[in-house]
N, C-alpha and C. Protein backbone atom coordinates (compact mmCIF):
# COMPACT_ATOMS: atom_id res chain seq x y z
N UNK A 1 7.88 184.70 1.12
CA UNK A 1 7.80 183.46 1.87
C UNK A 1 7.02 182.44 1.05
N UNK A 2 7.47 181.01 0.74
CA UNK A 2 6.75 179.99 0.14
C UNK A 2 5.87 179.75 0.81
N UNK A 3 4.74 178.86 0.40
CA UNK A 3 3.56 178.41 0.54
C UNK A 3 4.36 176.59 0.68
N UNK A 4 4.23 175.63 1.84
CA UNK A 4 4.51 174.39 2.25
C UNK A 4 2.98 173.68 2.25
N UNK A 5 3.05 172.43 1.22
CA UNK A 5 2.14 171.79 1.60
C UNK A 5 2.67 170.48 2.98
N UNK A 6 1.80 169.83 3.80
CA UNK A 6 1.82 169.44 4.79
C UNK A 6 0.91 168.47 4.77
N UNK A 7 1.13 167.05 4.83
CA UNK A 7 -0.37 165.95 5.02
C UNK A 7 0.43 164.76 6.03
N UNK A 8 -0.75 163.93 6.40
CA UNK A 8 -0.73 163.16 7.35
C UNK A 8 0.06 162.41 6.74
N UNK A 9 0.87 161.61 8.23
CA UNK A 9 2.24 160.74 7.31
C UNK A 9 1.44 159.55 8.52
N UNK A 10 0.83 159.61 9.57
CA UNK A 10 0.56 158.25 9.46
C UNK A 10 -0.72 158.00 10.19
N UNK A 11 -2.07 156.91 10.07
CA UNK A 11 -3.47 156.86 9.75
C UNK A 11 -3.88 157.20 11.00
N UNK A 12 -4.94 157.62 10.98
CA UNK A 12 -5.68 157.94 10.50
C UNK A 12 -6.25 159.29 10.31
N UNK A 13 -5.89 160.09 11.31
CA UNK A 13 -5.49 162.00 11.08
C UNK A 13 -6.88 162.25 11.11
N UNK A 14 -6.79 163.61 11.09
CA UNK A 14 -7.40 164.34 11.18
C UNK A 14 -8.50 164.58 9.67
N UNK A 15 -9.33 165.16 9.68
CA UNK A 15 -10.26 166.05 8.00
C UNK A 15 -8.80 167.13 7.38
N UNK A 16 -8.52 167.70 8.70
CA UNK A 16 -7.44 168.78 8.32
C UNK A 16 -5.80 168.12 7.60
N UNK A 17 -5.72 167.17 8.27
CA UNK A 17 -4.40 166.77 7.80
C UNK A 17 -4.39 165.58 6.50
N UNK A 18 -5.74 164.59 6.72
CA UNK A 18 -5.79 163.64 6.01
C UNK A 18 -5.56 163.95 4.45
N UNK A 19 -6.03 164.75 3.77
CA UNK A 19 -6.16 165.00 2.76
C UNK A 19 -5.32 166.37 2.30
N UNK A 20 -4.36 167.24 2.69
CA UNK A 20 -3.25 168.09 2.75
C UNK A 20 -3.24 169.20 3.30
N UNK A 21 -2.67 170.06 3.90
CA UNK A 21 -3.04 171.21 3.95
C UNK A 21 -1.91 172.34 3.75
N UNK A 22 -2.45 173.59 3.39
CA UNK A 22 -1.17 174.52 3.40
C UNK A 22 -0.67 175.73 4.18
N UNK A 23 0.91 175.74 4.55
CA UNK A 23 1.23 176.78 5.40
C UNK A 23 2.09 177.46 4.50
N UNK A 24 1.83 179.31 5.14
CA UNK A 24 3.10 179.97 4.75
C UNK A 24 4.06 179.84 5.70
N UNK A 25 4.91 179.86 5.44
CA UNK A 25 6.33 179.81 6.16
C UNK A 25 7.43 180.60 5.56
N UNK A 26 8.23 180.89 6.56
CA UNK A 26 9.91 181.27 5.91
C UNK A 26 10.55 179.83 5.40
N UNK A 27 11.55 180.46 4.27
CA UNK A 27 12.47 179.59 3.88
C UNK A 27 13.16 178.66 5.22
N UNK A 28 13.76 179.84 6.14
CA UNK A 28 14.67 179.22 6.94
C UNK A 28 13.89 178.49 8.40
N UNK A 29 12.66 178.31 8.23
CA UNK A 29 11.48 178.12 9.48
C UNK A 29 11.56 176.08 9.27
N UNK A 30 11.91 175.97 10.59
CA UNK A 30 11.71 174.28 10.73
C UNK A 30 9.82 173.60 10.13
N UNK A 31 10.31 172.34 9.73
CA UNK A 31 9.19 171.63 9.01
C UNK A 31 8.21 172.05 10.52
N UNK A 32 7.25 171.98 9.96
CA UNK A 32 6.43 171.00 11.08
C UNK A 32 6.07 170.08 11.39
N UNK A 33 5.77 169.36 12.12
CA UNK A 33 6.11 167.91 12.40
C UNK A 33 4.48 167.47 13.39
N UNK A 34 3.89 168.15 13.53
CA UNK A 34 2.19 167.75 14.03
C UNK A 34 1.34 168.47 13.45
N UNK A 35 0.19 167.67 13.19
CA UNK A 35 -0.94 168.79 12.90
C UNK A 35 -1.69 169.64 13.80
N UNK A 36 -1.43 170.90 13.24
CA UNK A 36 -1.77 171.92 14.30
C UNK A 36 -3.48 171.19 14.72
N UNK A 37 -4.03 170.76 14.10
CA UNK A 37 -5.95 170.69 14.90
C UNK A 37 -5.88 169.34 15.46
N UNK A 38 -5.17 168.29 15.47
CA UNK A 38 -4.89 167.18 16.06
C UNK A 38 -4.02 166.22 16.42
N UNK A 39 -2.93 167.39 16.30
CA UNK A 39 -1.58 166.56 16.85
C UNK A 39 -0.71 165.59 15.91
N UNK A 40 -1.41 164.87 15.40
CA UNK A 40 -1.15 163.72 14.43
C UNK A 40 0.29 163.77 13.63
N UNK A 41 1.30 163.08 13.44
CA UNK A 41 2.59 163.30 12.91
C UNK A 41 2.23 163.76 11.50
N UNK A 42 3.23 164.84 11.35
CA UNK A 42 2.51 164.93 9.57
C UNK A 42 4.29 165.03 8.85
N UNK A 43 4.21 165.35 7.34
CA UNK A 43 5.03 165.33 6.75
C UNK A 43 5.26 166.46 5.87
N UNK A 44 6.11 167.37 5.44
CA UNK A 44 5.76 168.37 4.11
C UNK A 44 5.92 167.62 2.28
N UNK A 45 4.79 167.71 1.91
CA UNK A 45 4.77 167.20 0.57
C UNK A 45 5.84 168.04 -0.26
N UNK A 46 6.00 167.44 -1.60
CA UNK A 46 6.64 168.01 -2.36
C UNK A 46 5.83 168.39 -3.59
N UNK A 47 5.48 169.32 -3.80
CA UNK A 47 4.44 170.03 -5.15
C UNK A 47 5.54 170.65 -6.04
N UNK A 48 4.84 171.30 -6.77
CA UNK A 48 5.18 171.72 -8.27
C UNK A 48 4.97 172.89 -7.99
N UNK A 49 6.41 174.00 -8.50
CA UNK A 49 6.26 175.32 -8.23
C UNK A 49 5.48 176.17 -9.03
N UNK A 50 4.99 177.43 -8.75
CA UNK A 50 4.26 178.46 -9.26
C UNK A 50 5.02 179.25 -9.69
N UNK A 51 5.42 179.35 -11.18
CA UNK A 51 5.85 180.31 -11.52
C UNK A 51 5.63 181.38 -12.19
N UNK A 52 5.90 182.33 -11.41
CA UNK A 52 5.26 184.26 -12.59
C UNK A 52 6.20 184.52 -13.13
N UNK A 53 5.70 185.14 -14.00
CA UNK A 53 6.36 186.17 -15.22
C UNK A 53 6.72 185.36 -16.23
N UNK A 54 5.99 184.28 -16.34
CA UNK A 54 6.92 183.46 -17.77
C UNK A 54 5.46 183.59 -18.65
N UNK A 55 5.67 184.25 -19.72
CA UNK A 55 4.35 184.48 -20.56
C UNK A 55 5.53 185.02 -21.98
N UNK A 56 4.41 184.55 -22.98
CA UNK A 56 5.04 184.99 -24.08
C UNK A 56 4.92 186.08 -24.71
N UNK A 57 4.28 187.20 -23.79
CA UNK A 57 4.42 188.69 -24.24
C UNK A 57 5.96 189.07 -23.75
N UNK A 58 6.91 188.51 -22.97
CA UNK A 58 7.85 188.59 -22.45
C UNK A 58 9.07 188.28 -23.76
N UNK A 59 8.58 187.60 -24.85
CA UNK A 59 9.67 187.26 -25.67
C UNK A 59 9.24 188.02 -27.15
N UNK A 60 8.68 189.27 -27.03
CA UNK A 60 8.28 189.98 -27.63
C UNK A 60 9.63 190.15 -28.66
N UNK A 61 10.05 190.55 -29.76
CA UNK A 61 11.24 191.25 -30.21
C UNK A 61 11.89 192.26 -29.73
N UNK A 62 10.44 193.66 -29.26
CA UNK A 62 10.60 194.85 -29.03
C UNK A 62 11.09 194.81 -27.21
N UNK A 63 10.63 194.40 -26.61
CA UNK A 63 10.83 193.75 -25.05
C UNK A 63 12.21 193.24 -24.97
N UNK A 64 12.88 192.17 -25.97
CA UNK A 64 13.99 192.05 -25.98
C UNK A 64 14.85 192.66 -26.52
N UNK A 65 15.19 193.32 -27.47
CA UNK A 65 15.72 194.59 -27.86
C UNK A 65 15.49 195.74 -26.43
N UNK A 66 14.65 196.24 -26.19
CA UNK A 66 15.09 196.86 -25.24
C UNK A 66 15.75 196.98 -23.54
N UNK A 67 15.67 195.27 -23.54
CA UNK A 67 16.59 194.94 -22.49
C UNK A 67 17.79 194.75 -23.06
N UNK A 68 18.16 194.89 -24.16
CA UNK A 68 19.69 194.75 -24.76
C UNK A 68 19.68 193.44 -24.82
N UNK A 69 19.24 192.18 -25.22
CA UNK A 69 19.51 191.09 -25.68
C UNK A 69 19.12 190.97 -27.31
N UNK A 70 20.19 190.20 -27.88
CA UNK A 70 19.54 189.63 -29.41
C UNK A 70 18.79 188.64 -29.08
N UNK A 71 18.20 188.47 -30.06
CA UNK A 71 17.25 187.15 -30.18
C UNK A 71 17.44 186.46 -31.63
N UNK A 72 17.98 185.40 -32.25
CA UNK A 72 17.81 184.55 -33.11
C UNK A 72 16.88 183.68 -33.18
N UNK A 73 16.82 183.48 -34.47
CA UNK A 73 15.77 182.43 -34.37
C UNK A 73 16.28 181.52 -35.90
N UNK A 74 16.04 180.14 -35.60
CA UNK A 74 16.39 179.02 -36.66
C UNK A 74 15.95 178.84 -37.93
N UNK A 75 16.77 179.29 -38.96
CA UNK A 75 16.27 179.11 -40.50
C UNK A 75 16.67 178.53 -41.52
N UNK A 76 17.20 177.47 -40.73
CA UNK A 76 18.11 176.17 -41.40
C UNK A 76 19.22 174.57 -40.70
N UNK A 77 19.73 174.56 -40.92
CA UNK A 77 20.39 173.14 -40.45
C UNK A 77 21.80 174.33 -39.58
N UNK A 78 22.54 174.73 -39.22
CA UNK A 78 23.40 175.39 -38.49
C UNK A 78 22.95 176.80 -38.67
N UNK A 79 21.57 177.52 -38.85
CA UNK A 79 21.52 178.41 -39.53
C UNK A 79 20.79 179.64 -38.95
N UNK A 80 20.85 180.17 -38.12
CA UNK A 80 20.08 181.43 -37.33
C UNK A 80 20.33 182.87 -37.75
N UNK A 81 18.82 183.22 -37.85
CA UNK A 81 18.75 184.82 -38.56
C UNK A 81 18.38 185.59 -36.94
N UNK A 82 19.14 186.72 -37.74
CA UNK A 82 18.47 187.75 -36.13
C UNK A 82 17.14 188.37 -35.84
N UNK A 83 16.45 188.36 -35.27
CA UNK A 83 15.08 188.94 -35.20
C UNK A 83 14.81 190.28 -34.03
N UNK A 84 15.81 189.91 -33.44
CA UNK A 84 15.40 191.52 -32.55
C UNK A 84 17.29 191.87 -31.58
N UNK A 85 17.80 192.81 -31.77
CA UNK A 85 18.32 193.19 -30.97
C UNK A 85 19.68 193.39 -31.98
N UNK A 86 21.36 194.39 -30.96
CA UNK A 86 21.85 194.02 -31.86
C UNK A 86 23.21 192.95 -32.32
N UNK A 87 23.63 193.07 -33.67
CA UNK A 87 24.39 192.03 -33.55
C UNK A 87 24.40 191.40 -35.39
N UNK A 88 25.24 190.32 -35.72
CA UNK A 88 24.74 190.00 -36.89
C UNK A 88 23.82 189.55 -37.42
N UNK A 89 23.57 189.87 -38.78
CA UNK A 89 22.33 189.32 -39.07
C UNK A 89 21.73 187.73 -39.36
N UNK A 90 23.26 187.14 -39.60
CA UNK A 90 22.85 185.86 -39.71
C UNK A 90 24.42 185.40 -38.92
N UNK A 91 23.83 183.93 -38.15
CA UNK A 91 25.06 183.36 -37.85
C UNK A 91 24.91 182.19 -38.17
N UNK A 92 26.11 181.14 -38.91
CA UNK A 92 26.25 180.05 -39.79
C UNK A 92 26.94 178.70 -38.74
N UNK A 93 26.72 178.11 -39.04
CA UNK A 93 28.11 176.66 -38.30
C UNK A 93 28.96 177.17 -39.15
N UNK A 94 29.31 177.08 -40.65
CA UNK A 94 30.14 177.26 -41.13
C UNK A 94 31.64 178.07 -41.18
């Protein structure tokens, strides 16, 4: 279940709403539309997601090789050498 931020959409609100606050909710669960400690109309903000698992121990060679992907990497103008997984060793534009 996401985490919804929620702030006052119009003046003067609440401590709780004025400045944002956050609910868990289901995906499929209606906005809310008052602040739960004072009634007050509120709105759901739009934030910036949290995302896990993106780290660069994840693009290891050995990590990708053993999920069965190649990995290239750029060593010229059309020019990629292979570095982990399998497949050819070099692939050209040419």
């Amino acid at each position: 279940m996401p985490f919804y931020e929620y702030i006052c959409s119009e003046e003067p609100g609440c401590e709780h709403c004025r400045d944002a606050f956050t609910v868990l909710q289901g995906i499929s669960a209606d906005p809310l539309v008052a602040c739960p400690a004072c009634g007050s109309p509120i709105r759901r903000k739009i934030s910036a997601p949290n995302l896990v698992g993106s780290s660069t121990s994840d693009l290891k060679p050995s990590k990708i090789e053993k999920a069965g992907f190649t990995q290239y990497r750029k060593i010229g103008k059309g020019v990629y050498e292979k570095s982990a997984g399998k497949g050819p060793g070099i692939i050209s534009a040419d």
